[in-house]
Protein backbone atom coordinates (compact mmCIF):
# COMPACT_ATOMS: atom_id res chain seq x y z
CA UNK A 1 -3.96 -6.33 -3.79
CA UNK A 2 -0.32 -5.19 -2.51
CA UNK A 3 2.92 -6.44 -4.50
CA UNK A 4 4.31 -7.25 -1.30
CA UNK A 5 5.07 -10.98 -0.34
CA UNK A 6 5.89 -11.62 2.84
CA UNK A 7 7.39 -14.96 3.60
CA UNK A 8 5.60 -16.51 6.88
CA UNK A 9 8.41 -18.78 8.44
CA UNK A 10 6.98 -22.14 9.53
CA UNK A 11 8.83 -24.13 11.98
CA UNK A 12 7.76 -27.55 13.50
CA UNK A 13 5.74 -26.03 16.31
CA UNK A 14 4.50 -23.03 14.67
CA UNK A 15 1.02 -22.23 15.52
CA UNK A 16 0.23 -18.61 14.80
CA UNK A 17 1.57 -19.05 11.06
CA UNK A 18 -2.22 -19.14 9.87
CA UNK A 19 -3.23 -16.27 12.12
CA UNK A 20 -0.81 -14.03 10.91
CA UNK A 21 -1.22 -15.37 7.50
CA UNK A 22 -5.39 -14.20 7.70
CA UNK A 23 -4.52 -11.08 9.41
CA UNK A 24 -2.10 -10.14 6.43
CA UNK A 25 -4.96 -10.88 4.23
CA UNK A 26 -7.55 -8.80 5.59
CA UNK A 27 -5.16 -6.00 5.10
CA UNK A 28 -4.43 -6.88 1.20
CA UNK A 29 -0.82 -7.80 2.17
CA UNK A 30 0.10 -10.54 0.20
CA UNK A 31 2.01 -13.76 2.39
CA UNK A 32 2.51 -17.31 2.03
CA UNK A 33 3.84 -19.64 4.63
CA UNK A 34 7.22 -21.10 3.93
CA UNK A 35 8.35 -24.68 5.54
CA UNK A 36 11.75 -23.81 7.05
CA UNK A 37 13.60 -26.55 5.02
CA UNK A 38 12.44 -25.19 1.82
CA UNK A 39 14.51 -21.36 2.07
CA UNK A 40 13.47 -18.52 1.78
CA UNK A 41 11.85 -17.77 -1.79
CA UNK A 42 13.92 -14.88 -3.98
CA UNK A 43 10.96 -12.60 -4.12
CA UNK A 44 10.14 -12.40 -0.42
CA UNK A 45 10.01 -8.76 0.10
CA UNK A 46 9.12 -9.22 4.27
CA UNK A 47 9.29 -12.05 6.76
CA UNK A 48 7.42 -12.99 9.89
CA UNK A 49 8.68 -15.02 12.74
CA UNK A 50 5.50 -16.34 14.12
CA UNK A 51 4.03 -17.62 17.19
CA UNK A 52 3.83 -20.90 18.51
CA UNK A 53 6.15 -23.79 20.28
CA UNK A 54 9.14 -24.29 17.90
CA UNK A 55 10.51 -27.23 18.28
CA UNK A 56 8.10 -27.57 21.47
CA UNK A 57 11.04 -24.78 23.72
CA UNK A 58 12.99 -27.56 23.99
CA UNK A 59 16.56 -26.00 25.47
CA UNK A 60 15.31 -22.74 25.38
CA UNK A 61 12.42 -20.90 23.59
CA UNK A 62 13.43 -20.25 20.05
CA UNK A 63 16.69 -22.21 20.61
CA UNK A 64 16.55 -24.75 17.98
CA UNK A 65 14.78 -22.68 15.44
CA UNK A 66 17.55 -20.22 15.31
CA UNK A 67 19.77 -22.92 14.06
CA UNK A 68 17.66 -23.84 11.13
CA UNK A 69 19.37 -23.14 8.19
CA UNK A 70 16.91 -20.88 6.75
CA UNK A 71 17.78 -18.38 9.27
CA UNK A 72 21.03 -17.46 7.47
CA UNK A 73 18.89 -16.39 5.00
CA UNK A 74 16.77 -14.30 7.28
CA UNK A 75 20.21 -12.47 8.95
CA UNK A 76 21.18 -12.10 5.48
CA UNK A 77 17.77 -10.55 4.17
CA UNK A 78 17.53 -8.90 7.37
CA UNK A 79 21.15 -7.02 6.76
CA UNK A 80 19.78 -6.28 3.28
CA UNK A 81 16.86 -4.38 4.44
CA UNK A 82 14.18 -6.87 4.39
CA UNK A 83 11.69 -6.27 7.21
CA UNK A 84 11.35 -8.63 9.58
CA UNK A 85 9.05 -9.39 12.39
CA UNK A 86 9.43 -11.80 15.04
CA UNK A 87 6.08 -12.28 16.92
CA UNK A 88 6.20 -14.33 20.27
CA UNK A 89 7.56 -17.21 19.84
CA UNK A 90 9.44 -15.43 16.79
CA UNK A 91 11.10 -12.96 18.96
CA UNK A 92 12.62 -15.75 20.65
CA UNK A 93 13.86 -16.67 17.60
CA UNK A 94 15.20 -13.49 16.36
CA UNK A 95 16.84 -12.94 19.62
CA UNK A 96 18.40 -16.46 19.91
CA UNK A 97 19.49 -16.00 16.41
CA UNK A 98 21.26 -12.62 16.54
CA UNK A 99 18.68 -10.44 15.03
CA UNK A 100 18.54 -8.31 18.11
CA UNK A 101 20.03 -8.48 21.84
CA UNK A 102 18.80 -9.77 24.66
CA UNK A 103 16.97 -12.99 25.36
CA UNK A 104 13.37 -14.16 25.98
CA UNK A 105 13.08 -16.20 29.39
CA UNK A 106 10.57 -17.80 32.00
CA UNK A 107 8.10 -15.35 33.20
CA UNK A 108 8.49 -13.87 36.89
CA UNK A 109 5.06 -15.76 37.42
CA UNK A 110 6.57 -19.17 36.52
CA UNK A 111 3.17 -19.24 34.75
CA UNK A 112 1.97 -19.02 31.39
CA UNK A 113 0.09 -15.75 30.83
CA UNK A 114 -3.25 -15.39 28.02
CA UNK A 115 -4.66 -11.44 28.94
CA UNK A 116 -4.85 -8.02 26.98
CA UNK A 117 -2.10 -5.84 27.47
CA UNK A 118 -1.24 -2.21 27.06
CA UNK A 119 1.40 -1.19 25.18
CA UNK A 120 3.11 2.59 25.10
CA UNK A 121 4.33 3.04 21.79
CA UNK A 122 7.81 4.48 22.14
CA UNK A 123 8.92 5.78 18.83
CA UNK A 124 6.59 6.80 15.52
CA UNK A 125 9.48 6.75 12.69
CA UNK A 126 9.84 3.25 12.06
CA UNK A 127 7.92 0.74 9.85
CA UNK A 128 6.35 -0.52 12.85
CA UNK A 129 4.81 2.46 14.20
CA UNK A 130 4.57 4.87 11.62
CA UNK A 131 0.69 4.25 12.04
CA UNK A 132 1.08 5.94 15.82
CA UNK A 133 2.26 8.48 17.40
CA UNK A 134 5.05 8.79 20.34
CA UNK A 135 3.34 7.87 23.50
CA UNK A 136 0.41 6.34 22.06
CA UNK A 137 -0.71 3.21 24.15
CA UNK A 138 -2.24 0.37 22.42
CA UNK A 139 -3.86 -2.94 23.79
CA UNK A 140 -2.07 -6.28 22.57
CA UNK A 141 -2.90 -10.01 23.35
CA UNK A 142 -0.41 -12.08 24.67
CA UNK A 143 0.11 -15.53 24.98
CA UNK A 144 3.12 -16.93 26.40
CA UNK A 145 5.51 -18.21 29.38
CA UNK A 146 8.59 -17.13 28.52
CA UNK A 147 7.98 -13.53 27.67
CA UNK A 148 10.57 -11.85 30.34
CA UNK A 149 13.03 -9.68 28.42
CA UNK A 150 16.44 -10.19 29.81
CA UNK A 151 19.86 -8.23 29.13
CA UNK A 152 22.31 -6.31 31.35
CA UNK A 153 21.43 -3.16 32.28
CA UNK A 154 24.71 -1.70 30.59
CA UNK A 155 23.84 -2.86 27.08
CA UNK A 156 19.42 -2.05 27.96
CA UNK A 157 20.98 1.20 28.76
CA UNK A 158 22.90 1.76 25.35
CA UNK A 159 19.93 -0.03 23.40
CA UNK A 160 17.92 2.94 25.08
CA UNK A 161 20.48 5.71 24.14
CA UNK A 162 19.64 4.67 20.76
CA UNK A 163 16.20 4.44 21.05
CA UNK A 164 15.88 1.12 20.04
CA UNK A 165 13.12 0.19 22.61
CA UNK A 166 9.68 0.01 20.41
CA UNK A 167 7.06 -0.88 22.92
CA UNK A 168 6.84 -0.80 26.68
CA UNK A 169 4.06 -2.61 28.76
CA UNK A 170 2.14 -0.01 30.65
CA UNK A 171 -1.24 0.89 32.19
CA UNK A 172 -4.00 2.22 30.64
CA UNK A 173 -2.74 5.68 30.84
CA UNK A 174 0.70 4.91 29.47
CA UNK A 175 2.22 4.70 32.60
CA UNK A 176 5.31 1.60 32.35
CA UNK A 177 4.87 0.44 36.17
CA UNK A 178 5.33 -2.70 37.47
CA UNK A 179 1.82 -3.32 37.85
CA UNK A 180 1.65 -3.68 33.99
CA UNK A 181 4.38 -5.61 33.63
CA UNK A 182 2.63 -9.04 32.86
CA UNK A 183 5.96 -10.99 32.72
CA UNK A 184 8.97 -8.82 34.78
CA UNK A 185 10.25 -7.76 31.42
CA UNK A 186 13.51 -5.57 32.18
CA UNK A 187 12.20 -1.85 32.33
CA UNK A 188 9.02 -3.02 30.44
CA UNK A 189 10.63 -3.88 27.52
CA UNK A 190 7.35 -5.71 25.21
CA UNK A 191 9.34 -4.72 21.65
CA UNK A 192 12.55 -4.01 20.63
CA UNK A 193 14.97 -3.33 17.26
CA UNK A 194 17.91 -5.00 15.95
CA UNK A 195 20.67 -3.00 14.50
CA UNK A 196 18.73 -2.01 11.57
CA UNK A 197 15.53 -0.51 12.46
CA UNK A 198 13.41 -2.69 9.51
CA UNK A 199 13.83 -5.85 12.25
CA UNK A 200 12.00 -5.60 15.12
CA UNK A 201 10.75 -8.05 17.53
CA UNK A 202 7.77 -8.29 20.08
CA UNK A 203 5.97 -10.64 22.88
CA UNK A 204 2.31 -8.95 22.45
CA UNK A 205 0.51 -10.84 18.93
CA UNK A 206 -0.42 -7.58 17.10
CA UNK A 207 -1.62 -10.46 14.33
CA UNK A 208 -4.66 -11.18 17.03
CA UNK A 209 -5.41 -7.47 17.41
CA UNK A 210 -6.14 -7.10 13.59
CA UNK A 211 -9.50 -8.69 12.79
CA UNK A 212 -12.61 -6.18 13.35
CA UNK A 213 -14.67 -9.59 14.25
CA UNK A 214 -12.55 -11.05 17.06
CA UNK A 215 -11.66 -8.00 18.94
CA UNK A 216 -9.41 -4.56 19.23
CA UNK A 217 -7.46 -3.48 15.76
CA UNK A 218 -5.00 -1.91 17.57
CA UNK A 219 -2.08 -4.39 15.86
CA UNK A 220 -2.86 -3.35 12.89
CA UNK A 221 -0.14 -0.81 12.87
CA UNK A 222 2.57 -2.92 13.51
CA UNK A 223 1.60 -5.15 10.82
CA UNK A 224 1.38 -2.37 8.03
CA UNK A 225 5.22 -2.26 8.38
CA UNK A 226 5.57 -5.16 6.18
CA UNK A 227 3.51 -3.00 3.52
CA UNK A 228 7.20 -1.51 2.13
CA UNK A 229 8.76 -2.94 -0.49
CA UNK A 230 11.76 -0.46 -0.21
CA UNK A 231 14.83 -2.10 1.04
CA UNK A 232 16.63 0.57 1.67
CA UNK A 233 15.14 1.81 4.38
């Protein structure tokens, strides 16, 4: 059994706290779900934003999490080195919360959207997608109606410059067209960095693409990030 433990931030709302909590488990990465009032434990060596309807997207997706006070603790763990992973819901959270730029919004379909989706993996020297190689493309579930990725052009084009964009949605040849865009993400944007490369958040559920016995493994990967225990990465 890994030494890691990797705190999995429950929210009122939360719903994919137990998924990510079993996938963790089948790869011997040791988590425990943590009820935002309580803090953040002192040996949490990881942290996952999960899934779900926090505070049921009242205001805006993520909105009201980001202002529970255990999310100082996350920016400050997160400026420490601590990876952290928002997932979904999560990466509304991380976003409305400062962890990274941009902002998670309604979907271009005005619908909410349950499918498999490719993913082109952008960059192999992170945490996140050591496990890959550049250009790989992956299929993801997703599982959400406010999954657009929204930020000006001039700071999407700096956050490219410094190759900060993890994961694009793309066809099954790792093409990034519009046809593969499931939710009118700006230039297919499906995962992205914060200032320190050990925070990253997503849309796809890598957590549901983990299990042998419910479908691809391809999320796997991602997940294995939360396997360091070096914080100064």
């Amino acid at each position: 059994m890994s030494t890691v433990t990797v705190s999995i931030i429950r929210f009122g709302g939360s719903n994919c706290d137990r998924d990510a909590e079993r996938a963790l488990a089948h790869l011997d990465i040791d988590a425990d779900i943590v009820w935002h009032e309580d803090g953040l434990p002192a040996e949490t060596t990881g942290i996952v934003l999960p899934g779900g309807f926090s505070y049921g997207d009242y205001l805006r997706a993520g909105a009201m999490a980001a202002r529970s006070p255990i999310m100082a603790d996350v920016r400050e763990a997160a400026a420490d080195g601590t990876p952290v992973l928002g997932v979904c819901n999560g990466a509304q959270v991380g976003c409305e919360s400062g962890l990274t730029d941009g902002a998670f919004t309604t979907n271009e379909s005005a619908r909410f959207q349950c499918e498999h989706v490719y993913l082109r993996v952008e960059r192999d020297d992170t945490l996140w997608t050591a496990a890959y190689d550049e250009g790989d493309v992956i299929e993801i579930p997703i599982a959400h109606g406010e999954g657009r990725y929204e930020i000006s052009e001039e700071r999407l084009a700096e956050l490219e410059d410094d190759d900060r964009v993890l994961f694009r949605y793309c066809d099954e040849d790792g093409e990034p067209s519009a046809e593969a865009n499931p939710n009118g993400s700006k230039h297919n944007v499906a995962g992205i960095l914060g200032d320190r490369e050990t925070v990253a958040v997503l849309m796809p559920h890598p957590e549901r693409a983990t299990l042998p016995a419910v479908g691809p493994t391809d999320g796997q990967g991602i997940l294995r990030g939360l396997e360091s225990t070096d914080s100064s990465h």
